[in-house]
Protein backbone atom coordinates (compact mmCIF):
# COMPACT_ATOMS: atom_id res chain seq x y z
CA UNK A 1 5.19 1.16 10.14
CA UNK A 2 4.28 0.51 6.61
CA UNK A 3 6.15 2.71 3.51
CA UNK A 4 4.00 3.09 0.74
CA UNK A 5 5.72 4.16 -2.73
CA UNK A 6 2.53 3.76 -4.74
CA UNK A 7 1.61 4.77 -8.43
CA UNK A 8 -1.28 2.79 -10.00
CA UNK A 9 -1.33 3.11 -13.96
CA UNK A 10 -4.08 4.36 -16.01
CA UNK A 11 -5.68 2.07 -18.32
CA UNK A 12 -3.22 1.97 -21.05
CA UNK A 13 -3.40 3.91 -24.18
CA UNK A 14 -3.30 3.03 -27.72
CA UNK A 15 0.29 2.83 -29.03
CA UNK A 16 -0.14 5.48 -31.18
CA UNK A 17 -2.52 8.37 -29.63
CA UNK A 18 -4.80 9.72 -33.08
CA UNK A 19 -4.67 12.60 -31.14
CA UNK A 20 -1.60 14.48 -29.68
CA UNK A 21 -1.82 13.99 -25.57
CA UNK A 22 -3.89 17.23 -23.63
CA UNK A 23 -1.29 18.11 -20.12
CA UNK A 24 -3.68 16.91 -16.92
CA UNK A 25 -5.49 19.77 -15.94
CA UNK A 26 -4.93 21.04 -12.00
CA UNK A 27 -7.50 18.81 -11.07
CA UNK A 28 -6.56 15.93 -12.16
CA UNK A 29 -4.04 13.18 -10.57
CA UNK A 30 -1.29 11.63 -12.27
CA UNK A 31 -1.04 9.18 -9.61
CA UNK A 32 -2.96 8.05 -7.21
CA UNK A 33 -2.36 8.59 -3.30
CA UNK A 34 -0.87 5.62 -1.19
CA UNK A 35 -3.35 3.21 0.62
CA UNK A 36 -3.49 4.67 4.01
CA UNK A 37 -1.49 2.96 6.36
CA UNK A 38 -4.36 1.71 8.83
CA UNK A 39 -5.70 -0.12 5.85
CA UNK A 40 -3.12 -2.04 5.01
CA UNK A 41 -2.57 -2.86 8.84
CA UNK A 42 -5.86 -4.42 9.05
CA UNK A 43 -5.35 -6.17 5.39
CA UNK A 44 -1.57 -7.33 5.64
CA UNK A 45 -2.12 -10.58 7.68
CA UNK A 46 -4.88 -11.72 4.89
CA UNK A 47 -2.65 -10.85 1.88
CA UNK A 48 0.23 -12.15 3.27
CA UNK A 49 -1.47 -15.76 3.82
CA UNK A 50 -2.95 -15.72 -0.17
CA UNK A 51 1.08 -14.96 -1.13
CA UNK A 52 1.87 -18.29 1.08
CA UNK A 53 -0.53 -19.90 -0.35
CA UNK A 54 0.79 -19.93 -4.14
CA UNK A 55 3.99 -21.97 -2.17
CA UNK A 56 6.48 -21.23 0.17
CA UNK A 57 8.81 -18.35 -0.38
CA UNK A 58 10.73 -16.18 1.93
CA UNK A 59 10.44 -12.20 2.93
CA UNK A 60 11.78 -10.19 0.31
CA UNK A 61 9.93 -12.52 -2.23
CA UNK A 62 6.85 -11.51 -0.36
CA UNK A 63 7.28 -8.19 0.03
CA UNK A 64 7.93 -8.09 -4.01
CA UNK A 65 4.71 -10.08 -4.43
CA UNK A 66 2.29 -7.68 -2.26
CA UNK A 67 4.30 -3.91 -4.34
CA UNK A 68 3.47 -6.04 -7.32
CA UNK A 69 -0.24 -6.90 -6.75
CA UNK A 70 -0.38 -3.07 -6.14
CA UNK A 71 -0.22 -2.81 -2.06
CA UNK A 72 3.04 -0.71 -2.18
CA UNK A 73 6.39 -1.25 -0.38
CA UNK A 74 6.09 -3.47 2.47
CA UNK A 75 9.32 -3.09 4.53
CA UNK A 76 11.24 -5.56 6.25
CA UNK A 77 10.14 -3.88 9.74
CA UNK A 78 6.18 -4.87 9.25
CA UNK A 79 6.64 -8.20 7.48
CA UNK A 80 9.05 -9.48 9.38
CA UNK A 81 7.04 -9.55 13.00
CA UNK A 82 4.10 -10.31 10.65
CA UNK A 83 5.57 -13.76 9.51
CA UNK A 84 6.71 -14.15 12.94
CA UNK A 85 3.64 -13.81 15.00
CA UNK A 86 2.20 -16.16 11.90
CA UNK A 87 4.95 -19.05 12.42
CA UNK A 88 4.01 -18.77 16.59
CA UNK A 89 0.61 -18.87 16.13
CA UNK A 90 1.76 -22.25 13.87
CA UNK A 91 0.12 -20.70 10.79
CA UNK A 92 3.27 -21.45 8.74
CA UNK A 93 5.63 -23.71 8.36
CA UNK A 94 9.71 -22.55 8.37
CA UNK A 95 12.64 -23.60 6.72
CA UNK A 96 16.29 -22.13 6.17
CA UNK A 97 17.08 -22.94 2.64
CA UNK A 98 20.78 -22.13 1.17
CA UNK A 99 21.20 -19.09 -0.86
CA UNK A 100 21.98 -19.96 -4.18
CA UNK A 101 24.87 -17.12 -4.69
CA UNK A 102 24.30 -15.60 -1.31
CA UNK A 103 23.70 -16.00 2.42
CA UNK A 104 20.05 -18.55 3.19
CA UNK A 105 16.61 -17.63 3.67
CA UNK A 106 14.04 -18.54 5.72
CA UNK A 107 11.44 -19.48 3.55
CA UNK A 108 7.35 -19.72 4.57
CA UNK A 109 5.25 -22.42 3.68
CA UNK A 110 1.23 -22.33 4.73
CA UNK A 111 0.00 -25.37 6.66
CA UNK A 112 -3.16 -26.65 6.92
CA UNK A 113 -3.69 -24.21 9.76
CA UNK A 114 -2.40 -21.59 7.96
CA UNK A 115 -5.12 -22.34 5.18
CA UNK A 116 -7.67 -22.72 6.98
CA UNK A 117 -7.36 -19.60 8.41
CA UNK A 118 -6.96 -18.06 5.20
CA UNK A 119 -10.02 -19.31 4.07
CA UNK A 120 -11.79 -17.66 7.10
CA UNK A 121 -10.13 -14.31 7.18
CA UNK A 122 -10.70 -14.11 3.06
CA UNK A 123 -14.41 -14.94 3.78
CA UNK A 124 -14.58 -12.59 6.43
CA UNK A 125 -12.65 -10.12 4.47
CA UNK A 126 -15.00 -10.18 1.88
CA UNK A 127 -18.27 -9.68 4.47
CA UNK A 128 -16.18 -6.33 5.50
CA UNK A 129 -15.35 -5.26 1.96
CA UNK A 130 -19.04 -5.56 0.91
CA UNK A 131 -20.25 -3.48 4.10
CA UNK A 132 -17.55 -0.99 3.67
CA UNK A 133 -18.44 -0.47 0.12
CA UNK A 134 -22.18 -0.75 0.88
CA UNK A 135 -21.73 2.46 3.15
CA UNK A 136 -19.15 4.71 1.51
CA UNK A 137 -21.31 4.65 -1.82
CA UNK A 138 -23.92 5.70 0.46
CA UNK A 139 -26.50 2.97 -1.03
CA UNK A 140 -29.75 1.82 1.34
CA UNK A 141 -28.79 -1.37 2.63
CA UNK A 142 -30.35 -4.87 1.56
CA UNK A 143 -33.05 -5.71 3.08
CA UNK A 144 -31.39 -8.99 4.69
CA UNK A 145 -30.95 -8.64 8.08
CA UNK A 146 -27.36 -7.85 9.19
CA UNK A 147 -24.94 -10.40 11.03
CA UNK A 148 -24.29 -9.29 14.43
CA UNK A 149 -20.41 -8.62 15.07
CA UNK A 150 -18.51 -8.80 18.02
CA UNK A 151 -17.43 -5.32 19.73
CA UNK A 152 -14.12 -4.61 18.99
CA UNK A 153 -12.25 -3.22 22.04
């Protein structure tokens, strides 16, 4: 189960407004609603491996690193099997480090597997993004002929 607690910014304002702020009006949104959860199922596993891939680092570093880049809260219960399934599937490479004023971590390092396969899922990724966005803005299609996909079951 992933726990969203989302709130992208606005662009920022000038430091001094010229102009005293107007309150939102009903219709508009202070903040912005959280990234449904189905989405960031399908998207975890490839923004997990680009995290690894700036070095190795353990769970709670990575769960700070996805909330930062704007994903929302990641908890321990969907990263953890996450990085599991990636160190069996020999994606990543695992080492208990000692805690410098606490207990160890595990950290994650990506292996050449592990890059590989980002490089594929990021490429692939991006193919998805730019049909998704191609049909939710409703625009004709290019006139390239489309790659044929597996069926998935």
């Amino acid at each position: 189960m992933v726990s969203l607690r989302l709130s992208r910014q606005h662009p920022t304002e000038p430091t001094e407004p010229t102009e005293p702020r107007k309150p939102l009006e009903p219709t508009e949104v202070a903040e912005v609603e959280p990234w449904p959860a189905e989405w960031l199922r399908g998207a975890l596993e490839v923004c997990v491996l680009g995290v690894l891939d700036r070095g190795p680092t353990y769970g709670y570093a990575i769960a700070a690193a996805l909330e930062d880049a704007g994903l929302g809260v990641v908890k321990g219960g969907t990263l953890y099997p996450l990085l599991g399934r990636l160190e069996a599937a020999g994606l990543v490479d695992v080492e208990w480090r000692a805690g410098e004023s606490g207990p160890g971590r595990k950290y994650y390092a990506l292996n050449a597997a592990g890059q590989d396969m980002l490089a594929r899922r990021s490429a692939q990724w991006q193919e998805f993004t730019t049909v998704t966005r191609r049909l939710s803005a409703q625009q004709q299609p290019s006139e390239e002929p489309a790659r044929e996909r597996p069926v998935n079951r």
